[in-house]
Protein backbone atom coordinates (compact mmCIF):
# COMPACT_ATOMS: atom_id res chain seq x y z
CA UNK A 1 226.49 -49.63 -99.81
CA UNK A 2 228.59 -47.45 -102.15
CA UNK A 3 227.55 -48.60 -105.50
CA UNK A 4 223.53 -48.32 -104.14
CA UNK A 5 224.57 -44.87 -103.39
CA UNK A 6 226.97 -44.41 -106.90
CA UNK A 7 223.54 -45.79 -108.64
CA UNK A 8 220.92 -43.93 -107.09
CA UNK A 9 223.01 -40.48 -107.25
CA UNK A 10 222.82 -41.37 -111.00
CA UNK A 11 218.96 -39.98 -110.96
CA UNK A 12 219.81 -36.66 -110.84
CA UNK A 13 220.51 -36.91 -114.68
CA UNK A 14 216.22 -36.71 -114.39
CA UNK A 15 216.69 -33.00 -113.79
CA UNK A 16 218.97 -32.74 -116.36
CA UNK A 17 216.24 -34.05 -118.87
CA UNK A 18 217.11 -37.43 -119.11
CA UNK A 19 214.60 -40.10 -120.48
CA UNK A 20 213.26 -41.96 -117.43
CA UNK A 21 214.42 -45.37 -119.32
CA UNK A 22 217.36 -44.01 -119.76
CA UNK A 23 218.01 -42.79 -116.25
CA UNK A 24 216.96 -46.76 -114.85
CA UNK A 25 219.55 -48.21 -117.20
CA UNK A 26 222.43 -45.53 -116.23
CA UNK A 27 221.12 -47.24 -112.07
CA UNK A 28 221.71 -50.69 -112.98
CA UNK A 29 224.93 -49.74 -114.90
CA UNK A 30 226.37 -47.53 -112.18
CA UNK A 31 225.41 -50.00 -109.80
CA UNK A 32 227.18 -52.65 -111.52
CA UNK A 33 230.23 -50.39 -112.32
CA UNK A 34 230.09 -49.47 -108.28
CA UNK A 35 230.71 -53.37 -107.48
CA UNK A 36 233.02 -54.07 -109.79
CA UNK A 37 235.45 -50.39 -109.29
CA UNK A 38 235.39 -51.14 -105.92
CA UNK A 39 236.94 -54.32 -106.72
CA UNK A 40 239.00 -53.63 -108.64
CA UNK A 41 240.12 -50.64 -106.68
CA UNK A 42 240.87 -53.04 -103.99
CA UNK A 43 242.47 -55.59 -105.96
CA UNK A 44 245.31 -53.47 -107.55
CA UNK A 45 245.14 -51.08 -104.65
CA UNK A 46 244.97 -48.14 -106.90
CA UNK A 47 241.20 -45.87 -108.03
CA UNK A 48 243.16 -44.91 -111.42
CA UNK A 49 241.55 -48.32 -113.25
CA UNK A 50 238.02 -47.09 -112.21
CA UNK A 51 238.64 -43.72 -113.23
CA UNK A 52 239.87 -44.22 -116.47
CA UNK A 53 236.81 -46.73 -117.26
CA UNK A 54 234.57 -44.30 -115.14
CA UNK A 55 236.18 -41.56 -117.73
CA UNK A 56 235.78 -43.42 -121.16
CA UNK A 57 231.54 -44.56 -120.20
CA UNK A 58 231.39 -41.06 -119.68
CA UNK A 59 232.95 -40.01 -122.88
CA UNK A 60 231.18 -42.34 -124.75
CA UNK A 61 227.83 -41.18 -123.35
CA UNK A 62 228.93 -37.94 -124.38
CA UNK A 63 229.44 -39.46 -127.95
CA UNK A 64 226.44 -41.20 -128.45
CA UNK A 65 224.16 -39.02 -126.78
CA UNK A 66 222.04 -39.31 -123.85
CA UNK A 67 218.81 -41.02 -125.71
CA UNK A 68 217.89 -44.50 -125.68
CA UNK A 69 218.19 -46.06 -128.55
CA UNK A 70 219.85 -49.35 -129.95
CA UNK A 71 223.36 -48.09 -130.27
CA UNK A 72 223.38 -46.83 -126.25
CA UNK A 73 221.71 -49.56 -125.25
CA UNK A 74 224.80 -52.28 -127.30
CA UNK A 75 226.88 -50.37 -125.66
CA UNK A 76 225.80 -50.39 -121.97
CA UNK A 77 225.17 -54.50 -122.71
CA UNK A 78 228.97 -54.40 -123.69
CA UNK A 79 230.27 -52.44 -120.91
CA UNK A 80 228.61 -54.37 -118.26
CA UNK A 81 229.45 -58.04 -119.97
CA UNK A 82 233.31 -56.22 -119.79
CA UNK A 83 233.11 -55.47 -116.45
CA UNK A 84 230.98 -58.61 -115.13
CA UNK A 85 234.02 -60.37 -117.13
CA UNK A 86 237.02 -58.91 -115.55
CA UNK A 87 235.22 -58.80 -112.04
CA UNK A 88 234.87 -62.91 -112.69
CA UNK A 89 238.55 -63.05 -113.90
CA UNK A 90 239.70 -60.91 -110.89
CA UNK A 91 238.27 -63.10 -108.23
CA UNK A 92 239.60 -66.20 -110.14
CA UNK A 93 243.32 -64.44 -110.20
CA UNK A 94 242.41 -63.33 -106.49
CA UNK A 95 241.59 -66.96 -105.56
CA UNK A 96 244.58 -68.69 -107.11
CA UNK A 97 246.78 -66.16 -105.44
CA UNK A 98 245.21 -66.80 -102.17
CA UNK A 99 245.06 -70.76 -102.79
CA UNK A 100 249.21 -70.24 -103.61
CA UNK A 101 250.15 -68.30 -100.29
CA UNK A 102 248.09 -71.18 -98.31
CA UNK A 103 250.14 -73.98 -100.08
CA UNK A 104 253.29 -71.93 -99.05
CA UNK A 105 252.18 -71.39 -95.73
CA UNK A 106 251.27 -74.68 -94.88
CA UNK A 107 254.50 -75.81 -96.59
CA UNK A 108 256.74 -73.83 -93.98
CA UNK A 109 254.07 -74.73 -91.44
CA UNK A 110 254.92 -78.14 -92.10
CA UNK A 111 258.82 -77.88 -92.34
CA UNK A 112 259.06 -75.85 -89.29
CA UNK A 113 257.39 -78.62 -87.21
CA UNK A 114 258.94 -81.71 -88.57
């Protein structure tokens, strides 16, 4: 529910004169950057991660501009493969740990009964 509401408070860039193209990708991005912060956030238990990235897509949107052209559009590709990455490495790290604290669970589990 956060990241529809992160992505959808992205269209009031429209009033700032955004390109309506523009303003769709920034709703897909910021709803895949919503997801993946919030993981993150949750993961290491700390917002700084999702500010900092939150900080440098805005800086380079500063950059580059606000139009859509090929070199925005690279870069919003790139950002989300980043982010779609570490979300997938994240979960993989968060299921290994998980898998690890069942084997040592189950371990004094089985010690403590026999």
């Amino acid at each position: 529910v956060s990241s529809i509401l992160f992505s959808v408070l992205h269209l009031t860039n429209l009033a700032g004169g955004v390109d309506i193209k523009y303003a769709i990708l920034q709703v897909i991005f910021s709803f895949i950057f919503g997801i993946v912060a919030a993981q993150i956030t949750i993961i290491s238990q700390s917002i700084l991660p999702a500010i900092i990235w939150h900080f440098a897509h805005d800086f380079i949107s500063f950059v580059t501009g606000n139009e859509l052209n090929t070199t925005t559009t690279i870069i919003l590709v790139v950002q989300c493969c980043i982010l779609v990455l570490y979300s997938v490495y994240r979960i993989k790290e968060s299921l290994t740990n998980l898998n690890h604290t069942k084997s040592v669970i189950a371990s004094i589990i089985e010690r403590t009964i026999t």
